[in-house]
N, C-alpha and C. Protein backbone atom coordinates (compact mmCIF):
# COMPACT_ATOMS: atom_id res chain seq x y z
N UNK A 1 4.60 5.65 -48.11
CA UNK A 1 3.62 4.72 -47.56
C UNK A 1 2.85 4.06 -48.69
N UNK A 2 2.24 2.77 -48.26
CA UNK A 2 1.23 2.35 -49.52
C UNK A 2 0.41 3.00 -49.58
N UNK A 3 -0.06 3.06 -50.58
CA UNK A 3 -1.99 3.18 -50.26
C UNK A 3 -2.98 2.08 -49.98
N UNK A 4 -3.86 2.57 -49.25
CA UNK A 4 -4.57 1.22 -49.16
C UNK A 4 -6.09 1.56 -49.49
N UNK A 5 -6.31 1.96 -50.72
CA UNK A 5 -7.70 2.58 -50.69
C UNK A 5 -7.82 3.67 -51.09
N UNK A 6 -8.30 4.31 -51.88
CA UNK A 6 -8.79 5.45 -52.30
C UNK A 6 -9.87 5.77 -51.59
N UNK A 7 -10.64 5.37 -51.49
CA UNK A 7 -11.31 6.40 -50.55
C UNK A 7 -11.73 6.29 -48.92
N UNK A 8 -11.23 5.62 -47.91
CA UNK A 8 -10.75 4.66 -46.98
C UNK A 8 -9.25 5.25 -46.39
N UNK A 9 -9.84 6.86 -45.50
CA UNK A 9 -8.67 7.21 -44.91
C UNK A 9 -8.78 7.26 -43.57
N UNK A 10 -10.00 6.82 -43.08
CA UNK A 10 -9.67 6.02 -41.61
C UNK A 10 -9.11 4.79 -41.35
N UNK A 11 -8.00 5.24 -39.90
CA UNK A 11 -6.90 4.09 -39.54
C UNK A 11 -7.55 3.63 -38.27
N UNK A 12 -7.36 2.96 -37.62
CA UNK A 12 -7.56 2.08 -36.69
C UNK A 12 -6.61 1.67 -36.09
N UNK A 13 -6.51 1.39 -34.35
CA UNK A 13 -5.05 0.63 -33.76
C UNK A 13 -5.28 -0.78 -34.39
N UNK A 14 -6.26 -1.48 -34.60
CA UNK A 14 -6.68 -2.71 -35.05
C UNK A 14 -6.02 -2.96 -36.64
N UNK A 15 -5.91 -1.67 -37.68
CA UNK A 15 -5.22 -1.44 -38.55
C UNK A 15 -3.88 -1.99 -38.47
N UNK A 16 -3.74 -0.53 -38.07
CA UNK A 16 -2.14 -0.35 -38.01
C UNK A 16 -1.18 -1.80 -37.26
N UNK A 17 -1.75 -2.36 -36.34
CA UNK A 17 -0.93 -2.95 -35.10
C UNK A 17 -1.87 -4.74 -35.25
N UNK A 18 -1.87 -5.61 -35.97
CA UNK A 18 -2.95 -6.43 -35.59
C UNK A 18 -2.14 -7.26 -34.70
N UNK A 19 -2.62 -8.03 -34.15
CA UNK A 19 -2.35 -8.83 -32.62
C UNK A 19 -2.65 -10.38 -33.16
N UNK A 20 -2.14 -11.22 -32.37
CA UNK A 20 -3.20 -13.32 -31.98
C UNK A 20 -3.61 -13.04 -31.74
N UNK A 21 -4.51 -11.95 -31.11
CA UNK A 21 -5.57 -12.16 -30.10
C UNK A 21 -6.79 -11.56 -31.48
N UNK A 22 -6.53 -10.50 -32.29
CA UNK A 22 -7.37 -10.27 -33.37
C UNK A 22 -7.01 -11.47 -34.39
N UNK A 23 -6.67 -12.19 -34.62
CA UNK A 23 -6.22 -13.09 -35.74
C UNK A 23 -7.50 -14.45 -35.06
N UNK A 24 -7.12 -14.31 -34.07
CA UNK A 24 -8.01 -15.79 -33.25
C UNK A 24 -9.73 -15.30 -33.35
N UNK A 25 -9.93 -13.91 -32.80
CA UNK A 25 -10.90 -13.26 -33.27
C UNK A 25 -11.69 -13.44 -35.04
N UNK A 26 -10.73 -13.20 -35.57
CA UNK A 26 -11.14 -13.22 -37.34
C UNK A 26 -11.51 -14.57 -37.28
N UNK A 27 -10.61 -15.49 -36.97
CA UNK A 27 -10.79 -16.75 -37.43
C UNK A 27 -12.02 -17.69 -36.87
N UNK A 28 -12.55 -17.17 -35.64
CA UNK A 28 -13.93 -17.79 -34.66
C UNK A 28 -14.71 -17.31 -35.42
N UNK A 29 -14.85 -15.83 -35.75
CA UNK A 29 -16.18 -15.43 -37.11
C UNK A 29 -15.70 -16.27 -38.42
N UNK A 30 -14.83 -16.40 -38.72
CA UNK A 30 -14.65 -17.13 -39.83
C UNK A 30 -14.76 -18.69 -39.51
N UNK A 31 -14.63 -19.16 -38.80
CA UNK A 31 -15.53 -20.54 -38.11
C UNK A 31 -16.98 -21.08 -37.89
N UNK A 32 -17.45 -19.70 -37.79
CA UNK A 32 -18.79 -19.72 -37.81
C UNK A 32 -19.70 -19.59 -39.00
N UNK A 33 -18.90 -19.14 -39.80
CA UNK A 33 -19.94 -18.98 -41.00
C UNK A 33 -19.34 -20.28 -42.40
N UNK A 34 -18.42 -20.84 -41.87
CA UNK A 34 -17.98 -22.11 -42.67
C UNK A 34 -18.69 -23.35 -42.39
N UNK A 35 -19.59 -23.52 -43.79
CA UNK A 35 -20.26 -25.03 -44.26
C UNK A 35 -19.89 -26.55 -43.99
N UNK A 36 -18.25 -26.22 -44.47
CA UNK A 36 -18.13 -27.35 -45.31
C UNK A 36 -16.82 -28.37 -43.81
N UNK A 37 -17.38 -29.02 -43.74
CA UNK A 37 -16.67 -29.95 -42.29
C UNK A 37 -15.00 -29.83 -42.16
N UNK A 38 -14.34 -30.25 -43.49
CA UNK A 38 -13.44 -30.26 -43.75
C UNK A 38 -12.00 -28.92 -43.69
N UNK A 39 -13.51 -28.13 -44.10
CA UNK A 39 -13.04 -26.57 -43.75
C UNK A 39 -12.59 -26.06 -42.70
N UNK A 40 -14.06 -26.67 -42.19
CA UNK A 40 -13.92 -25.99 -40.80
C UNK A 40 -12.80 -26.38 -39.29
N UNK A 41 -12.67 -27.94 -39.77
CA UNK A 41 -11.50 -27.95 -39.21
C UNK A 41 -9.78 -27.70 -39.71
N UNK A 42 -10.14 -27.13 -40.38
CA UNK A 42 -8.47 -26.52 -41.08
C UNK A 42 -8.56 -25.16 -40.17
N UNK A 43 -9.81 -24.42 -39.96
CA UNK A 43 -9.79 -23.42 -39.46
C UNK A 43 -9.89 -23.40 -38.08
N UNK A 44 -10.07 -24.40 -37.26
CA UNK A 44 -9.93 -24.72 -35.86
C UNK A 44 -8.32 -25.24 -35.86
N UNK A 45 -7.92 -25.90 -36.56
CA UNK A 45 -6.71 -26.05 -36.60
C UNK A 45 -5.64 -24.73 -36.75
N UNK A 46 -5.94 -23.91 -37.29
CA UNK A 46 -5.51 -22.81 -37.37
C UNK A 46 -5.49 -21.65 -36.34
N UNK A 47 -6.36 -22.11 -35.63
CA UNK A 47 -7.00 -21.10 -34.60
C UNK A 47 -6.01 -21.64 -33.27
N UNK A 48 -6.29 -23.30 -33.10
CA UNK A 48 -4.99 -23.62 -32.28
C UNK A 48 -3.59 -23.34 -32.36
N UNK A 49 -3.20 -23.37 -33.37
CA UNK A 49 -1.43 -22.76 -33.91
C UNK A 49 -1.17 -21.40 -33.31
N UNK A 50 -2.58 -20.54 -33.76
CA UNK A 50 -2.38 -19.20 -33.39
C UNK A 50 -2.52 -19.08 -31.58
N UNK A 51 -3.23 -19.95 -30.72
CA UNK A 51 -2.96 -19.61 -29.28
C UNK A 51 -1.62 -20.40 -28.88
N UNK A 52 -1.11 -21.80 -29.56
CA UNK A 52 0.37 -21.67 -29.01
C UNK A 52 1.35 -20.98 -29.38
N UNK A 53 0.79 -20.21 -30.35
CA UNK A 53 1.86 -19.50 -30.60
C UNK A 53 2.00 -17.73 -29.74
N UNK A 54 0.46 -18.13 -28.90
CA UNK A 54 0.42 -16.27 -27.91
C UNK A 54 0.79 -16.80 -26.79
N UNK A 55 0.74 -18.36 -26.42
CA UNK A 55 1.40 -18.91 -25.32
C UNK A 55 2.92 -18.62 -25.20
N UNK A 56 3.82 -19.44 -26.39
CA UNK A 56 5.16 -19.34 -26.77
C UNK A 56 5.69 -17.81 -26.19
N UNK A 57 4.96 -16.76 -26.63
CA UNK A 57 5.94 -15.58 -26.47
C UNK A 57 4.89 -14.60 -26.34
N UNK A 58 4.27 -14.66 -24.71
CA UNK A 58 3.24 -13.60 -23.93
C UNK A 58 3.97 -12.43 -24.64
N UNK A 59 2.64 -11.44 -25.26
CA UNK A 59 3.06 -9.98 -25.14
C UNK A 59 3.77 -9.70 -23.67
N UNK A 60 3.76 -8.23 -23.86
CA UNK A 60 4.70 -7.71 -22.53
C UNK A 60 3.22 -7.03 -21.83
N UNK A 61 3.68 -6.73 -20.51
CA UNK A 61 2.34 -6.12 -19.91
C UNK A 61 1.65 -5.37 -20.32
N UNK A 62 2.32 -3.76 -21.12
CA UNK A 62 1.72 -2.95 -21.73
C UNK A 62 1.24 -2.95 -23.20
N UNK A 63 0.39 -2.49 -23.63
CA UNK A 63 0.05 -2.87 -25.20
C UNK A 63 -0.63 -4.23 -25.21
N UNK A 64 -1.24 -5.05 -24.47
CA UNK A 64 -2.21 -5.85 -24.92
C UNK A 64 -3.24 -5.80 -24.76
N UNK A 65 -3.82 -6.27 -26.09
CA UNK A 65 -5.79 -6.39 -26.26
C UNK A 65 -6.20 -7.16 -25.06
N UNK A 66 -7.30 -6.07 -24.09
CA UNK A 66 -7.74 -7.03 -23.16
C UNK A 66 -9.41 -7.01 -23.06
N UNK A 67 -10.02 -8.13 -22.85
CA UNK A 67 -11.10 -8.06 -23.09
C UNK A 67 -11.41 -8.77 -22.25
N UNK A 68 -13.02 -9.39 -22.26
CA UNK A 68 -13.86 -9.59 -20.84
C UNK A 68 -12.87 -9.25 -19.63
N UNK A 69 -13.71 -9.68 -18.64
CA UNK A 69 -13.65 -9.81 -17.27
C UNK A 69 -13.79 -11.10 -16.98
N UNK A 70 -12.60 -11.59 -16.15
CA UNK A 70 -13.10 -13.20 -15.48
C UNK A 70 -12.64 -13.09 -14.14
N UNK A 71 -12.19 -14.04 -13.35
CA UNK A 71 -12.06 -14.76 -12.19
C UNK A 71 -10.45 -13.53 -11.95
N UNK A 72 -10.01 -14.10 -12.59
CA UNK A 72 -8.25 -13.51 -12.65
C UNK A 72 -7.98 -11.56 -12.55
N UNK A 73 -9.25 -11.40 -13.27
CA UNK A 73 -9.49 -10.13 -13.21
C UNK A 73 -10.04 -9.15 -12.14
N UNK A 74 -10.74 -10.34 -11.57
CA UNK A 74 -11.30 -9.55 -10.38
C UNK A 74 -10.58 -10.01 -9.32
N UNK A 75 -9.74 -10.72 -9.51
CA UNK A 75 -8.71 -10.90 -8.12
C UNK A 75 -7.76 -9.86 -8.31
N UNK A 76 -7.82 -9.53 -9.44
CA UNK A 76 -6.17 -8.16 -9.97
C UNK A 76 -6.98 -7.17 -8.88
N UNK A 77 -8.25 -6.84 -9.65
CA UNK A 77 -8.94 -5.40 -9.30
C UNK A 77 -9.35 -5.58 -7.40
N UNK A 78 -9.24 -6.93 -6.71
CA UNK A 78 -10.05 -6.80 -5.08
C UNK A 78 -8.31 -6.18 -4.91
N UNK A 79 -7.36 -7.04 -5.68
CA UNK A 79 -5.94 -6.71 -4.84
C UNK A 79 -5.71 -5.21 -4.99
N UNK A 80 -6.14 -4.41 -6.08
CA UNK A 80 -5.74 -3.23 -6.35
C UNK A 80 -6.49 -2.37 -5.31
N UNK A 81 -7.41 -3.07 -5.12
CA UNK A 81 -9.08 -2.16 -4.52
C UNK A 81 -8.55 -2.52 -2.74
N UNK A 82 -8.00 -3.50 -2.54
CA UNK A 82 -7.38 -3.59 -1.24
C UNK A 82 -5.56 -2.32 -0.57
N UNK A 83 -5.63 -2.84 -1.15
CA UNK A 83 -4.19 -1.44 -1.53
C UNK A 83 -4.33 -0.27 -1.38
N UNK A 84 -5.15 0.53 -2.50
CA UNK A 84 -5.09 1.76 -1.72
C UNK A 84 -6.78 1.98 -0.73
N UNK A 85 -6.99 0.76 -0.58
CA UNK A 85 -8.30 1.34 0.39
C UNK A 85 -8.30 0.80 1.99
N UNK A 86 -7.06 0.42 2.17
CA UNK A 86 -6.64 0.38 3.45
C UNK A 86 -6.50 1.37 4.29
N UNK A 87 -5.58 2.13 4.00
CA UNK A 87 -5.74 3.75 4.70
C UNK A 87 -6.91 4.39 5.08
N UNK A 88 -7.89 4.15 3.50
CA UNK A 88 -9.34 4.50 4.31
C UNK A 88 -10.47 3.91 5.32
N UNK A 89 -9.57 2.47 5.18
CA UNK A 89 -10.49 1.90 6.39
C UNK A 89 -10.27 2.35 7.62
N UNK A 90 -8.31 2.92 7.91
CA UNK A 90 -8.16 2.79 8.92
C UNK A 90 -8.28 4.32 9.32
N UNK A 91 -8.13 5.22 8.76
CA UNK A 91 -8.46 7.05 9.03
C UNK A 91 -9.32 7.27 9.47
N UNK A 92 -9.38 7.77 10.66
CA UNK A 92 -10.85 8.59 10.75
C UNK A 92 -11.57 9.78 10.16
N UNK A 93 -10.70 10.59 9.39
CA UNK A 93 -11.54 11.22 7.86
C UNK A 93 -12.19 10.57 7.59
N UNK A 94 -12.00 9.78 6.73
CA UNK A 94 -12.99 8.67 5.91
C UNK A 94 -14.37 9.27 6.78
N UNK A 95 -15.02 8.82 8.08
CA UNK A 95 -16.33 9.02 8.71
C UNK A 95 -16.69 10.58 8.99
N UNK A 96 -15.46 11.51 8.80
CA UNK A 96 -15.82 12.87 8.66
C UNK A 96 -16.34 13.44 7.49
N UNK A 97 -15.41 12.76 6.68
CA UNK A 97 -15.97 13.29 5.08
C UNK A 97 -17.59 12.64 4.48
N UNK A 98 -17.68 11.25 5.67
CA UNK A 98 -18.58 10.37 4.72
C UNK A 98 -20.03 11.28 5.52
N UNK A 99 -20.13 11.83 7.17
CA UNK A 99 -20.86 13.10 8.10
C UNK A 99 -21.06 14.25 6.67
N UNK A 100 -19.93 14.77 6.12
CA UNK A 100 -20.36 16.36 5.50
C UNK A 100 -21.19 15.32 3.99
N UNK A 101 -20.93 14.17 3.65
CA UNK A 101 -21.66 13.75 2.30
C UNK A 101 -22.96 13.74 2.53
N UNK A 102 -23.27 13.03 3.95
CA UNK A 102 -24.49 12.71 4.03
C UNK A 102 -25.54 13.90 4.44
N UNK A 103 -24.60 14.62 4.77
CA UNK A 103 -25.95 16.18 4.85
C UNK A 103 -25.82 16.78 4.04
N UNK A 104 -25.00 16.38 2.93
CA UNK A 104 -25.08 17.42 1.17
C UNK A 104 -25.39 16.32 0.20
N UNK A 105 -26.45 15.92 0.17
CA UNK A 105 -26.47 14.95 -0.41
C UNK A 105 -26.15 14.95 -1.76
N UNK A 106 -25.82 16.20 -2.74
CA UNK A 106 -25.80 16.46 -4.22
C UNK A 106 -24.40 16.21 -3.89
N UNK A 107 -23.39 16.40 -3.60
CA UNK A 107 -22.07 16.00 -3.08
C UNK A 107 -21.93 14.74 -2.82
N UNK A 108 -22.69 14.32 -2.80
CA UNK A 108 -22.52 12.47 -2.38
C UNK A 108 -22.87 12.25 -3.74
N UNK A 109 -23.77 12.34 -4.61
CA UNK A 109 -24.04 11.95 -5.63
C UNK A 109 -23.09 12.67 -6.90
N UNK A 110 -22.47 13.60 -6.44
CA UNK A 110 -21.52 14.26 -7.23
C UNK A 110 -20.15 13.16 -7.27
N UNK A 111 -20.02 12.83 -5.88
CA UNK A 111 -18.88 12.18 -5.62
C UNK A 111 -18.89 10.64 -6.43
N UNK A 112 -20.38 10.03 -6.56
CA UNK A 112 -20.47 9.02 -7.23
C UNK A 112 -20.19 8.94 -8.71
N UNK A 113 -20.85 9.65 -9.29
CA UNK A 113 -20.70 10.22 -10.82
C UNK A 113 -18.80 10.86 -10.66
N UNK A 114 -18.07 11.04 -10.05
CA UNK A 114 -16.54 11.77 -10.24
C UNK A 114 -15.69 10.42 -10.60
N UNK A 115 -16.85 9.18 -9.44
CA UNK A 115 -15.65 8.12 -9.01
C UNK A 115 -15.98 7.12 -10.37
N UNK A 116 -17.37 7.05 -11.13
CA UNK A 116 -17.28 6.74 -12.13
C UNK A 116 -16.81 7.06 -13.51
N UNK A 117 -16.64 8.37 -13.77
CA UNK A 117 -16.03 9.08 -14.14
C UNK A 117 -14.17 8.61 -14.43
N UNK A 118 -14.03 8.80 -13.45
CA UNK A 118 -12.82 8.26 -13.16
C UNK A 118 -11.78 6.98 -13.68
N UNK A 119 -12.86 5.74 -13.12
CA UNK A 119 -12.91 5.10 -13.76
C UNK A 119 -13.15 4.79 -14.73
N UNK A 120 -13.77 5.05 -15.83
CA UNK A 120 -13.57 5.43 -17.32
C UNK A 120 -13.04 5.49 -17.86
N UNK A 121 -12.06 7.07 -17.36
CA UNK A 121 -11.24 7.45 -17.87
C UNK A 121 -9.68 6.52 -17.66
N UNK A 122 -9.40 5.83 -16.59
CA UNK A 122 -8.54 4.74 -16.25
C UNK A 122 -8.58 3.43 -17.66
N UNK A 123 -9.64 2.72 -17.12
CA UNK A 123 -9.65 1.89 -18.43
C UNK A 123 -9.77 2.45 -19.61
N UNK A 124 -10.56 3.17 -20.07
CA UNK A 124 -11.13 3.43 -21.85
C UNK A 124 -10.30 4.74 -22.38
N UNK A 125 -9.51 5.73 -21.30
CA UNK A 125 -9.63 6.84 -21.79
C UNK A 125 -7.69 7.04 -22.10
N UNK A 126 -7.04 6.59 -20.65
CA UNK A 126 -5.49 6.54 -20.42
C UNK A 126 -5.14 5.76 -21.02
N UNK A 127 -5.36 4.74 -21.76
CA UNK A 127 -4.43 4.08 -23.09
C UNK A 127 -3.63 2.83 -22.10
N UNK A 128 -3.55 2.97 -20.88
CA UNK A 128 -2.72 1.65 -20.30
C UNK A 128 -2.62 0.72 -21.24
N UNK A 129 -3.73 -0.32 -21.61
CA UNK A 129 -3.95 -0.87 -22.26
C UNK A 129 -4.87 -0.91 -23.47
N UNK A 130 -5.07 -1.53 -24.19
CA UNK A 130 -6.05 -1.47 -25.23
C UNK A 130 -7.41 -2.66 -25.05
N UNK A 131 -8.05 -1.76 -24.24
CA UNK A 131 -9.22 -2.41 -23.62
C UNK A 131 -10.36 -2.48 -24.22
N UNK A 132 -10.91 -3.75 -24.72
CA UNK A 132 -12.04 -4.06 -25.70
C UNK A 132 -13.35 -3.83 -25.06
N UNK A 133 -14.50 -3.79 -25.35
CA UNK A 133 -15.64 -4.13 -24.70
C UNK A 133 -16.03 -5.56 -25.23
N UNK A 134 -16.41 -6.53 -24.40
CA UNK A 134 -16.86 -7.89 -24.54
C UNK A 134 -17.88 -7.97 -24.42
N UNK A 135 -18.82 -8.14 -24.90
CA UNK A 135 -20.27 -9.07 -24.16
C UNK A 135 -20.67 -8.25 -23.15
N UNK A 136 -20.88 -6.80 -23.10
CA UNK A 136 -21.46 -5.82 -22.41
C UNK A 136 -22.77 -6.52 -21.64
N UNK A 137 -23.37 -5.78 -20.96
CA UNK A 137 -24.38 -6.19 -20.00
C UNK A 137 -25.29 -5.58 -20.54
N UNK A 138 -26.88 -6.12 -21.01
CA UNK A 138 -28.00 -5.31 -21.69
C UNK A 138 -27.08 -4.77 -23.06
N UNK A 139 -26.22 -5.13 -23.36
CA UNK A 139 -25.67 -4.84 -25.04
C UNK A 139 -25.01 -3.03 -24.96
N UNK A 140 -24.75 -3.20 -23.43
CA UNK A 140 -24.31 -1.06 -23.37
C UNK A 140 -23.48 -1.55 -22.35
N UNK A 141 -23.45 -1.51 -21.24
CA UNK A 141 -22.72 -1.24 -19.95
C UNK A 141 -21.39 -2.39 -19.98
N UNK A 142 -19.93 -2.24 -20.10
CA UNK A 142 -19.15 -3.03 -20.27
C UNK A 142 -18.77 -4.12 -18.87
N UNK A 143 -18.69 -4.67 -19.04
CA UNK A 143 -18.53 -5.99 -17.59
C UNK A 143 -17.39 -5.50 -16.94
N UNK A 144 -16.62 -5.28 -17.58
CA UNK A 144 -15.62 -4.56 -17.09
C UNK A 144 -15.71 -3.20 -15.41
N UNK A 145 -16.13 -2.26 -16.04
CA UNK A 145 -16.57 -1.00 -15.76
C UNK A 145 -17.45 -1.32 -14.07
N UNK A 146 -18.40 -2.46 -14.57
CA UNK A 146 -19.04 -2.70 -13.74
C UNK A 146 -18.27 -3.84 -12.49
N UNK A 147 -17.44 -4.36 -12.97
CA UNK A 147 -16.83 -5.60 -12.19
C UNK A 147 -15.65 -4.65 -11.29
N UNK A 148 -15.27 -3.63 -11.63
CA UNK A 148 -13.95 -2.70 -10.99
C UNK A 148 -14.84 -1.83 -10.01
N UNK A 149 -15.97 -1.12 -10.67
CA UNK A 149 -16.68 -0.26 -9.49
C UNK A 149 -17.30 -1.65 -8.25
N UNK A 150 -17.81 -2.25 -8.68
CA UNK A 150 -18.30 -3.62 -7.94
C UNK A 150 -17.70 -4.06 -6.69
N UNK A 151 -16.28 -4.35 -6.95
CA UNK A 151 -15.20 -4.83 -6.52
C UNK A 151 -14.89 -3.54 -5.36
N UNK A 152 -14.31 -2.07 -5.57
CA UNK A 152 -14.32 -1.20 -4.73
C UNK A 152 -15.60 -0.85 -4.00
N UNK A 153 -16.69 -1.04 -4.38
CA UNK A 153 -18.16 -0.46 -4.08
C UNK A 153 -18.00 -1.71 -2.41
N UNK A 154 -17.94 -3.37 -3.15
CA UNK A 154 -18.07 -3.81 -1.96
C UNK A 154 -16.64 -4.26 -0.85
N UNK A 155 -15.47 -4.16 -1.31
CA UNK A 155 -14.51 -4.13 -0.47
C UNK A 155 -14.89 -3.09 0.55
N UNK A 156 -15.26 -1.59 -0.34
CA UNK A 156 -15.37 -0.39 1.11
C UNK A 156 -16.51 -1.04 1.86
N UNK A 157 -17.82 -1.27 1.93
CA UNK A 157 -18.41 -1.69 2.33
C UNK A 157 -18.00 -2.46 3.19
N UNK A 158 -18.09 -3.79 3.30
CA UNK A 158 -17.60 -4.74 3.99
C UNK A 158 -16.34 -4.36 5.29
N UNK A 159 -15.18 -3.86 4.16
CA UNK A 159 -13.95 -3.49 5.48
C UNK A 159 -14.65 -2.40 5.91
N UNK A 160 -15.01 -1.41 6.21
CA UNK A 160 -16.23 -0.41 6.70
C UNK A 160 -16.64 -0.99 7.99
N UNK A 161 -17.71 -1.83 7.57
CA UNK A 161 -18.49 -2.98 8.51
C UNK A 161 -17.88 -3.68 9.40
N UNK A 162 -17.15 -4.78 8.93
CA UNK A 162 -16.16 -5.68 9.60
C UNK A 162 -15.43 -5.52 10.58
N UNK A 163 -14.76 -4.09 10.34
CA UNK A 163 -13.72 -2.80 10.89
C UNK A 163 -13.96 -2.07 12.03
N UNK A 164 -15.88 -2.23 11.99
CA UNK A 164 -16.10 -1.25 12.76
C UNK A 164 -16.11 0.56 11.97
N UNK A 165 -16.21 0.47 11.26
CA UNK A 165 -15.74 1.94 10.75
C UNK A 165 -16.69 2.84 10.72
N UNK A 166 -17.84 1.86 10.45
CA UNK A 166 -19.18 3.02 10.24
C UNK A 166 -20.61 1.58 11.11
N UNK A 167 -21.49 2.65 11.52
CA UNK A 167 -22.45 2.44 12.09
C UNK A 167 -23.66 2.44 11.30
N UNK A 168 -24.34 1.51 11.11
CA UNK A 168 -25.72 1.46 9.83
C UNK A 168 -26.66 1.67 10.46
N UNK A 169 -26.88 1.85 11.89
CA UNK A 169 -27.84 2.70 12.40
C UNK A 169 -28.09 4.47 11.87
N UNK A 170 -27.01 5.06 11.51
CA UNK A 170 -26.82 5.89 10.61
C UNK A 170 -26.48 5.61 9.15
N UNK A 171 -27.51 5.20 8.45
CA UNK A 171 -27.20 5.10 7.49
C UNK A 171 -26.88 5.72 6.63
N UNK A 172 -26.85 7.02 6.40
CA UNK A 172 -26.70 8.19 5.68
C UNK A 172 -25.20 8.35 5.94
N UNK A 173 -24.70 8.44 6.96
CA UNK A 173 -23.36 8.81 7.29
C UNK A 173 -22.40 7.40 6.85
N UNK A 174 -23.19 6.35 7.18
CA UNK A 174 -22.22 5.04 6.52
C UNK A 174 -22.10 5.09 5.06
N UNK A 175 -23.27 5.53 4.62
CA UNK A 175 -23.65 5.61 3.08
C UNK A 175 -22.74 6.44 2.45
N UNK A 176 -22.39 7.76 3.40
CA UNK A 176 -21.20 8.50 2.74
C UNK A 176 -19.63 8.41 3.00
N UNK A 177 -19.48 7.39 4.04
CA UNK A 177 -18.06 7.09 4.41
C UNK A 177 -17.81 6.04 3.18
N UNK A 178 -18.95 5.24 2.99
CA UNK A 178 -18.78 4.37 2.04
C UNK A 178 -18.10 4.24 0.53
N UNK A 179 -18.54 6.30 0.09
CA UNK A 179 -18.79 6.12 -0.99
C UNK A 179 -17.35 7.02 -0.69
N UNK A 180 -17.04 7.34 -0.20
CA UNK A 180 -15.21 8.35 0.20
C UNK A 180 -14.35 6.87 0.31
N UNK A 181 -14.69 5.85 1.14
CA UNK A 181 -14.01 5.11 1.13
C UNK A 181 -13.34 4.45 -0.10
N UNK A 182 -15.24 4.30 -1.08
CA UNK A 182 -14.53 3.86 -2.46
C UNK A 182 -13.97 4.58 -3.21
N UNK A 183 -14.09 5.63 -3.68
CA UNK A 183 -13.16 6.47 -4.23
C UNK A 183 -11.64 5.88 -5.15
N UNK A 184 -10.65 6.15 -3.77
CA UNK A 184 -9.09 5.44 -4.10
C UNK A 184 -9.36 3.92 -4.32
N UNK A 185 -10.47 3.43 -3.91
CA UNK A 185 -10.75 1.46 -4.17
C UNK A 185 -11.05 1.57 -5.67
N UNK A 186 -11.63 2.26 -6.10
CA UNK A 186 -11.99 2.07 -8.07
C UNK A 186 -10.83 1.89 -8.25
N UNK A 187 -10.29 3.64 -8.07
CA UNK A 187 -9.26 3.78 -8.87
C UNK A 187 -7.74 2.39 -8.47
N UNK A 188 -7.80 2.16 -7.20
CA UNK A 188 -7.05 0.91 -6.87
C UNK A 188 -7.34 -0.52 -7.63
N UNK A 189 -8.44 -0.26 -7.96
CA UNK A 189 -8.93 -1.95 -8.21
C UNK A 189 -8.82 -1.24 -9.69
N UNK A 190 -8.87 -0.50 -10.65
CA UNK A 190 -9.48 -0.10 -11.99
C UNK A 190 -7.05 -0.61 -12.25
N UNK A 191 -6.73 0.28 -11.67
CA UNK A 191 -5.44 0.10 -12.09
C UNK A 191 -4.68 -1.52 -11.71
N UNK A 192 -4.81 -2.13 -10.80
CA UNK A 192 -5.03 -3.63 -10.32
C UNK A 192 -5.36 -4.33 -11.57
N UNK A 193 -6.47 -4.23 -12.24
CA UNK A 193 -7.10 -4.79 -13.02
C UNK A 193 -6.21 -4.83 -14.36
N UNK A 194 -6.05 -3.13 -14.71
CA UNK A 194 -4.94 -3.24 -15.91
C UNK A 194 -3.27 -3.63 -15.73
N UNK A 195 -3.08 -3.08 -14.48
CA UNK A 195 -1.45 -2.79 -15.08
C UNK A 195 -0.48 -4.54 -15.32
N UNK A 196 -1.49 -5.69 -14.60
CA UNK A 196 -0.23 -6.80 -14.41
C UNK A 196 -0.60 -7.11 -15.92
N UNK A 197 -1.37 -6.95 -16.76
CA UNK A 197 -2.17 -6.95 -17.78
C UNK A 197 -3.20 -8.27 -17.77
């Protein structure tokens, strides 16, 4: 192997593997801190070459840098979050399990923290993809994270409602069918979100 450094023996996937999508990256910070006019469009010029050239020949689904959340993303994650949370609209478990949440309430809140959890571990933790944080929310919470629980939080909701499934005169018991319902919707919408990439 080369060396690359004497004292510089941390690697990085960003190392080892660089991408267009990190090259286009380098080159926008390196856009930004260039003076001189002339420069700077050699380096916008450069920056264009490098997206027809991620146009020309899309990575493959697995293994690409993915970052923010947009429009496209949250249609992946309602379709994923629709998929497997059909069954729970239509079961009547779903309103048994959501009855034993709402009179244990540390179980309902257990169940919330599992399903975030979960999700976590889907995007940031299983490697599907190599998932960036963008432009976090308050500079911590990734848009991401929040746009996949979002997406299952209000699909169950709504088909719930719509469905007939739960009664908000009991709110406690809707509150916990809700949160059983979302469950398989994260994890539906969290995998939705990654796998078409």
């Amino acid at each position: 192997m080369s060396d690359s450094g004497d004292g510089d023996t941390s690697s990085t996937a960003d190392d080892a593997d660089p991408t267009v999508e990190d090259l286009i990256e380098s080159l926008e910070t390196l856009e930004s801190v260039v003076d001189d006019t002339e420069e700077r469009r050699k380096v916008q010029e450069a920056m264009r070459t490098a997206r027809e050239i991620a146009v020309q020949k899309p990575p493959s689904v697995f293994g690409r840098v993915v970052r923010g959340f947009d429009r496209s993303d949250l249609a992946e994650a309602l379709l994923g979050s629709v998929l497997f949370g059909i069954p729970m609209l239509v079961e009547g478990g779903t309103g048994e399990v959501g009855a034993y949440l709402a009179s244990h309430p540390v179980y309902l809140v257990g169940t919330v923290v599992a399903t975030v959890l979960l999700v976590i571990g889907i995007i940031y933790v299983a490697d599907f993809q190599d998932v960036r944080v963008h432009n976090p929310i308050l500079g911590v919470v990734p848009r991401r994270l929040v746009g996949v629980l979002g997406v299952a939080a209000l699909t169950a909701l709504v088909g719930l409602t719509v469905w007939g499934r739960v009664d908000w005169t009991s709110p406690g018991v809707a509150l916990g069918s809700t949160v059983v319902a979302a469950v398989p919707m994260a994890v539906g919408a969290a995998l939705g979100d990654l796998l078409p990439g």
